[in-house]
Protein backbone atom coordinates (compact mmCIF):
# COMPACT_ATOMS: atom_id res chain seq x y z
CA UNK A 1 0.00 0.00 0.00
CA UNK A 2 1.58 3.38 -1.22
CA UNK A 3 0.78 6.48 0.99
CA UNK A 4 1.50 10.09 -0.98
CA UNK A 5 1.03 13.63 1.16
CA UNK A 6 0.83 16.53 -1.66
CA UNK A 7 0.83 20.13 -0.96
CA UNK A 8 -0.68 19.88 3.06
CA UNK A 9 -1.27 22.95 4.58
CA UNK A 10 -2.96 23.28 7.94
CA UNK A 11 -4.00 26.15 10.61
CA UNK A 12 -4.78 26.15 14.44
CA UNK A 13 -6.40 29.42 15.52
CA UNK A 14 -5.41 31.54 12.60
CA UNK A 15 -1.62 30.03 13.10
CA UNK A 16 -0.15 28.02 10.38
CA UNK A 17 0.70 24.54 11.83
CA UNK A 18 1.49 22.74 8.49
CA UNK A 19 2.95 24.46 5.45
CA UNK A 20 3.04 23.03 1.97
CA UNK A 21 4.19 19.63 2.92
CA UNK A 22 5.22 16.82 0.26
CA UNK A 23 6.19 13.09 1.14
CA UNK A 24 5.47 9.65 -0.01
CA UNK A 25 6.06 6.34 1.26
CA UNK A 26 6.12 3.31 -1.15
CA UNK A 27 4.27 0.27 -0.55
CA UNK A 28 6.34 -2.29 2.28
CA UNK A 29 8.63 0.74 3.53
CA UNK A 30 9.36 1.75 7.15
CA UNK A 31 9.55 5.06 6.67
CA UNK A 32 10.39 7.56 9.80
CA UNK A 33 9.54 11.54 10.73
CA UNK A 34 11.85 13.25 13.27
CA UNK A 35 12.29 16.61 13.75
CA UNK A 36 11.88 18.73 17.56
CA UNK A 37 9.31 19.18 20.03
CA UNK A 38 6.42 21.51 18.27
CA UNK A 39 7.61 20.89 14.90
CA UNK A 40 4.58 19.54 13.51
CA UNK A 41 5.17 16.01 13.39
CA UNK A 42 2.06 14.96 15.16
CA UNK A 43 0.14 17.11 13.43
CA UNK A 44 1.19 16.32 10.08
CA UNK A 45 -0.08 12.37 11.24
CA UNK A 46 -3.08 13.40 12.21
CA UNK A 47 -4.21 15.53 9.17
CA UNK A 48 -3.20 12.40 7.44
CA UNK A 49 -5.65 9.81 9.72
CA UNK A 50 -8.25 12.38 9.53
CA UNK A 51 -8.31 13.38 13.21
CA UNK A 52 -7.57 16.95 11.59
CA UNK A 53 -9.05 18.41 8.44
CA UNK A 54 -5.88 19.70 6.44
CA UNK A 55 -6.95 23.22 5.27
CA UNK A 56 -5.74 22.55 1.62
CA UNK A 57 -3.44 19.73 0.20
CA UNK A 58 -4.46 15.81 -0.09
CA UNK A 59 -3.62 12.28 0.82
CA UNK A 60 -3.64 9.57 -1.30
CA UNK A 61 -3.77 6.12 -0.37
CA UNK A 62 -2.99 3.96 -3.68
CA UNK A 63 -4.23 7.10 -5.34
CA UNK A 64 -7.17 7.48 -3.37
CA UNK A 65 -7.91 10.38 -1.49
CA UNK A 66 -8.83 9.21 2.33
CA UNK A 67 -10.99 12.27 2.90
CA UNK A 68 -13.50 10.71 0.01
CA UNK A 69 -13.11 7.22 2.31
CA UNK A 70 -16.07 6.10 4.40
CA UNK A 71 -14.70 5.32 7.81
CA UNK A 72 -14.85 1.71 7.62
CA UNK A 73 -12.88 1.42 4.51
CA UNK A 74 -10.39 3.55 6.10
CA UNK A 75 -10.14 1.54 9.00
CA UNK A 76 -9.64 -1.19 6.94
CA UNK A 77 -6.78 0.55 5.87
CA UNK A 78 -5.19 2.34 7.81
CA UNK A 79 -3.92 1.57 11.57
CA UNK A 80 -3.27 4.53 14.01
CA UNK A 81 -0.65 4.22 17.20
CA UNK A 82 -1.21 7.51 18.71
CA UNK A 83 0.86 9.30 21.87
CA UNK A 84 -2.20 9.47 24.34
CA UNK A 85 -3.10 5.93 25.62
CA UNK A 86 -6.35 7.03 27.59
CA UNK A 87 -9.36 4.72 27.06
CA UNK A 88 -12.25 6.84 28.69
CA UNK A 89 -13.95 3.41 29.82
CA UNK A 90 -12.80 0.28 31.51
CA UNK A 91 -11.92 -2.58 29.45
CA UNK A 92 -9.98 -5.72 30.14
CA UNK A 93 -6.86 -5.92 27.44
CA UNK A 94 -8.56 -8.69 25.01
CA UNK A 95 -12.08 -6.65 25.14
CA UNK A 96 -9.29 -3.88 23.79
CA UNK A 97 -7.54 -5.25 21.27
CA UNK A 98 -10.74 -6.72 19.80
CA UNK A 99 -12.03 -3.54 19.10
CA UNK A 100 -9.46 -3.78 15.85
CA UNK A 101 -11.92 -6.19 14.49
CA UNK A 102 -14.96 -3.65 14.57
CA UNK A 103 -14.33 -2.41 10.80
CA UNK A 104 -15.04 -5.87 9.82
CA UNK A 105 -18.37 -6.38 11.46
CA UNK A 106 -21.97 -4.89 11.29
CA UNK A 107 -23.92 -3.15 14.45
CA UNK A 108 -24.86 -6.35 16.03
CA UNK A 109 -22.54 -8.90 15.16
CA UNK A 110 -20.34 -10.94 17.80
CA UNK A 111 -17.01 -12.21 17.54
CA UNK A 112 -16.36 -15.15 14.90
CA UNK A 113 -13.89 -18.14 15.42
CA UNK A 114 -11.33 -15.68 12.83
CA UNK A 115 -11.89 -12.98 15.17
CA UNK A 116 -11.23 -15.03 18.00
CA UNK A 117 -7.95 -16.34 16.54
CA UNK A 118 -6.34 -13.01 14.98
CA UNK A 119 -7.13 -11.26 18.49
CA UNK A 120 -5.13 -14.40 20.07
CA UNK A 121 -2.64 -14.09 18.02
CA UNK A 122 -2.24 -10.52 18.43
CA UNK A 123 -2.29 -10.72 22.10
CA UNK A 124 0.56 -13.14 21.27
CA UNK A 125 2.33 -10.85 19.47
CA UNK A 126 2.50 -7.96 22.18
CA UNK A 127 3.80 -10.49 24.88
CA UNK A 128 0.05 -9.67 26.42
CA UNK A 129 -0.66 -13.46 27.20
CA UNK A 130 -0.78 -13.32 30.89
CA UNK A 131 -2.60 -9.94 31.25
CA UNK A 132 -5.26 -10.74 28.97
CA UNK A 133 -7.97 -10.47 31.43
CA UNK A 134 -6.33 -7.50 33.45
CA UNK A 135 -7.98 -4.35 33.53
CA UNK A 136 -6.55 -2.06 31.16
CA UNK A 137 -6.46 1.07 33.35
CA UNK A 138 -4.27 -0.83 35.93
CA UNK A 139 -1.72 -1.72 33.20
CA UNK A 140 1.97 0.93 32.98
CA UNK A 141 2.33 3.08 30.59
CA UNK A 142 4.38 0.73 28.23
CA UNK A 143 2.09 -2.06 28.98
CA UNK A 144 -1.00 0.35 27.45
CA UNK A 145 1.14 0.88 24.52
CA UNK A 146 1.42 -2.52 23.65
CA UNK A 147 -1.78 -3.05 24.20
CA UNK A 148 -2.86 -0.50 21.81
CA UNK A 149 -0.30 -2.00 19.13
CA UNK A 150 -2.50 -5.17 19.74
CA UNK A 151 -5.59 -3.87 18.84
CA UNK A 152 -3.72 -2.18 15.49
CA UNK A 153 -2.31 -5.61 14.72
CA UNK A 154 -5.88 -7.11 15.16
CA UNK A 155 -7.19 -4.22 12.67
CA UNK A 156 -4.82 -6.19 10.27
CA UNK A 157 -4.28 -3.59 7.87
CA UNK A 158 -1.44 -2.56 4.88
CA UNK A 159 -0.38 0.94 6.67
CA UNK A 160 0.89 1.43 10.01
CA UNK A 161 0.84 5.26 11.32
CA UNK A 162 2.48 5.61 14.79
CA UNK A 163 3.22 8.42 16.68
CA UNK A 164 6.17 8.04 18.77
CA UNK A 165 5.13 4.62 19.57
CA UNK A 166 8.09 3.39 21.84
CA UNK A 167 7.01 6.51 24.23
CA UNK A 168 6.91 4.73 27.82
CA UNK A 169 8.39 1.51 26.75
CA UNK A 170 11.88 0.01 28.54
CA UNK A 171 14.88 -0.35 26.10
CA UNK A 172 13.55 -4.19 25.46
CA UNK A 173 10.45 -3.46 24.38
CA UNK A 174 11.33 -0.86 22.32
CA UNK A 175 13.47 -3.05 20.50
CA UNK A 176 10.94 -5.76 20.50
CA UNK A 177 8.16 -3.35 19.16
CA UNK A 178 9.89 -2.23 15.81
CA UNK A 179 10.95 -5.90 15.41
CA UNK A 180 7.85 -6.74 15.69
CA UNK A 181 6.60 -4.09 13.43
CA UNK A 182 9.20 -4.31 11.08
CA UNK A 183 8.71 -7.84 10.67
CA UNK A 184 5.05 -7.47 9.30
CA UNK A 185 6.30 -6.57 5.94
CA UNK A 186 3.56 -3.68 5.90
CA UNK A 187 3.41 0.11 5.04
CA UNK A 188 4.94 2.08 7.81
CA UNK A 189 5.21 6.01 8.87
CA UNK A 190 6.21 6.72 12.13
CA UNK A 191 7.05 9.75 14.27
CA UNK A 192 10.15 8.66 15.78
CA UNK A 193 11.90 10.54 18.81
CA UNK A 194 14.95 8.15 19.23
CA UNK A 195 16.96 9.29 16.39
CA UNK A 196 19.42 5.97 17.37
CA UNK A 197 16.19 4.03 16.61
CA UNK A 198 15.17 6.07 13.70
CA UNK A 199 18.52 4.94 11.93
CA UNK A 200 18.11 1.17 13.08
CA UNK A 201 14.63 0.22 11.75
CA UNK A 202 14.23 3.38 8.84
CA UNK A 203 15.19 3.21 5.30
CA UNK A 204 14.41 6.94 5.13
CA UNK A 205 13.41 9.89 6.88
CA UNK A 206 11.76 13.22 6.93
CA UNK A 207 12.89 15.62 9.05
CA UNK A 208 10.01 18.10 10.27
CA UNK A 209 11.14 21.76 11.77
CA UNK A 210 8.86 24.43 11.98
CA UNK A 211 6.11 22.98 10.10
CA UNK A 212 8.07 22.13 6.54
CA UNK A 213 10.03 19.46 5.66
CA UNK A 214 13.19 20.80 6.16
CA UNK A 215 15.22 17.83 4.42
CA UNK A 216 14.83 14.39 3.74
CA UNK A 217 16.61 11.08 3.03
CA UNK A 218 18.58 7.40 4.08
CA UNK A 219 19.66 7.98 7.82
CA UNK A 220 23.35 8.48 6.79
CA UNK A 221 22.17 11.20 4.69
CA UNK A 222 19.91 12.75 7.33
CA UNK A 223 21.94 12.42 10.22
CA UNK A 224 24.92 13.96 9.88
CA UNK A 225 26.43 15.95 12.59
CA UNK A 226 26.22 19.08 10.77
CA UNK A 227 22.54 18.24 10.21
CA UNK A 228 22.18 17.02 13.82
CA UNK A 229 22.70 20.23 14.95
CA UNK A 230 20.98 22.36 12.26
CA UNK A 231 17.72 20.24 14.02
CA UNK A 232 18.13 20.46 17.17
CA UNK A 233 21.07 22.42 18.32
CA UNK A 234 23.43 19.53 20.05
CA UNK A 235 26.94 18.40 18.61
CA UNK A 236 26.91 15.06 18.00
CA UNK A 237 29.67 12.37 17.27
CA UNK A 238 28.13 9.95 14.30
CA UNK A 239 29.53 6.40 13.45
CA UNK A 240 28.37 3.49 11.00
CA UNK A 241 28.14 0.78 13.70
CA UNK A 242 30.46 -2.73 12.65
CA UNK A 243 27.69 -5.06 14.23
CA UNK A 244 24.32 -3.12 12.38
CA UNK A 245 26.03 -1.18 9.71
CA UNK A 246 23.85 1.26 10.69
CA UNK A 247 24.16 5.07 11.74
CA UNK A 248 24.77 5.16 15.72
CA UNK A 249 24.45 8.75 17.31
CA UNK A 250 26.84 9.42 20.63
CA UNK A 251 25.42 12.83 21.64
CA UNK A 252 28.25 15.53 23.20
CA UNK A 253 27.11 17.68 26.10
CA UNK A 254 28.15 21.42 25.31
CA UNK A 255 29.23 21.28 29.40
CA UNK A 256 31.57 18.97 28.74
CA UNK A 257 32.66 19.73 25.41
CA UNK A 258 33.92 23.10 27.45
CA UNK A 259 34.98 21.67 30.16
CA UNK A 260 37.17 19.74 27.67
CA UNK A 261 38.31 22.58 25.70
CA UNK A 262 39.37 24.37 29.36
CA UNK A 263 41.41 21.95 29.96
């Protein structure tokens, strides 16, 4: 499944949020957005799962614009990970995750042996096995996230949208989550803030500042010290790692770069 953002522009109280912003990902790539705090990266993901009406601009899924979807056929789609893991009722973590089945069924209808066993697996899939029947608002913060990736993996759709979805989650879990993701072999965009991680699971990224796309690329074209700092203002030492082959980002403290330098 091929996702393509042309020309999005979008405002928040007379403020523009989102100016003229291009990017495309093709069908079976992970592709990443980074950028600072209140650049517009969450914003730009939500224009594109309709939880924001862009102002001008359109999004194209296979060449179909999602604003001219019905909701079910988007949500048969398109699977959202979003920051904020508040449920506003009590559910137990299977009721949860087989909510990703309700695009597939009408008003009234229950839960089929399929549903059964793709929620199963799913639960399976989180590392959820032993909490199935826990209530979800006891679960950590981490454990909510992965319950929420559940229910997306449930939804079993091509595209994968996920906003910072390792927030909360212990080193091993994050790990476990892109694998996890990665391994699905679907469509992925993801607001990433671990720019480490970014360059592990990524085979490009956009980098978001101030609303634009400010540059984009393969992570050893991205992240670059020189660019490193252009984005967020931090030297940085940048390797190829001999074990991944992949950019790994040591970040250098300006205290003790001077301390350093006093010496």
């Amino acid at each position: 499944m091929k996702l393509q953002v042309e020309n999005l522009n979008f405002s928040l109280n007379g403020k523009r949020i989102i100016e003229d912003m291009n990017l495309h990902v093709s069908e079976g790539e992970f592709i990443g957005i980074i950028g600072p705090n209140g650049s517009g990266k969450s914003t730009l993901l939500k224009n594109i799962y309709r939880a924001l009406k862009p102002d001008s601009g359109a999004v194209l899924i296979d060449g179909v614009d999602i604003c001219k979807m019905k909701p079910k056929a988007a949500a048969k789609q398109i699977g959202v990970v979003g920051q904020e893991n508040n449920i506003p009722f009590d559910f137990k973590v299977e009721e949860i995750i087989a909510m990703g089945r309700s695009p597939y069924k009408g008003f009234f209808d229950g839960d089929s042996v399929k549903d059964r066993e793709i929620v199963a697996n799913a639960i399976e899939q989180i590392g959820m096995g032993e909490m199935e029947k826990r209530n979800y608002i006891n679960l950590s913060g981490g454990e909510k996230q992965r319950v929420l990736l559940g229910r997306v993996l449930a939804q079993q759709t091509d595209l994968l949208l996920l906003d910072e979805p390792t927030n909360h989650l212990d080193i091993q879990h994050q790990l476990q989550l892109f694998d996890l993701i990665k391994g699905l072999g679907v469509t992925v965009l993801s607001a990433i803030h671990d720019l480490n991680l970014a360059a592990l699971y990524c085979s490009r990224l956009y980098v978001v500042k101030d609303g634009t796309v400010l540059m984009a690329g393969t992570p050893e074209e991205v992240l670059t010290p020189e660019s490193i700092y252009e984005i967020y203002g931090v030297r940085s030492d940048v390797t190829i790692h001999p074990a991944t082959n992949k950019v790994t980002i040591t970040f250098l403290p300006s205290s003790m770069l001077y301390s350093e330098g006093a010496e």
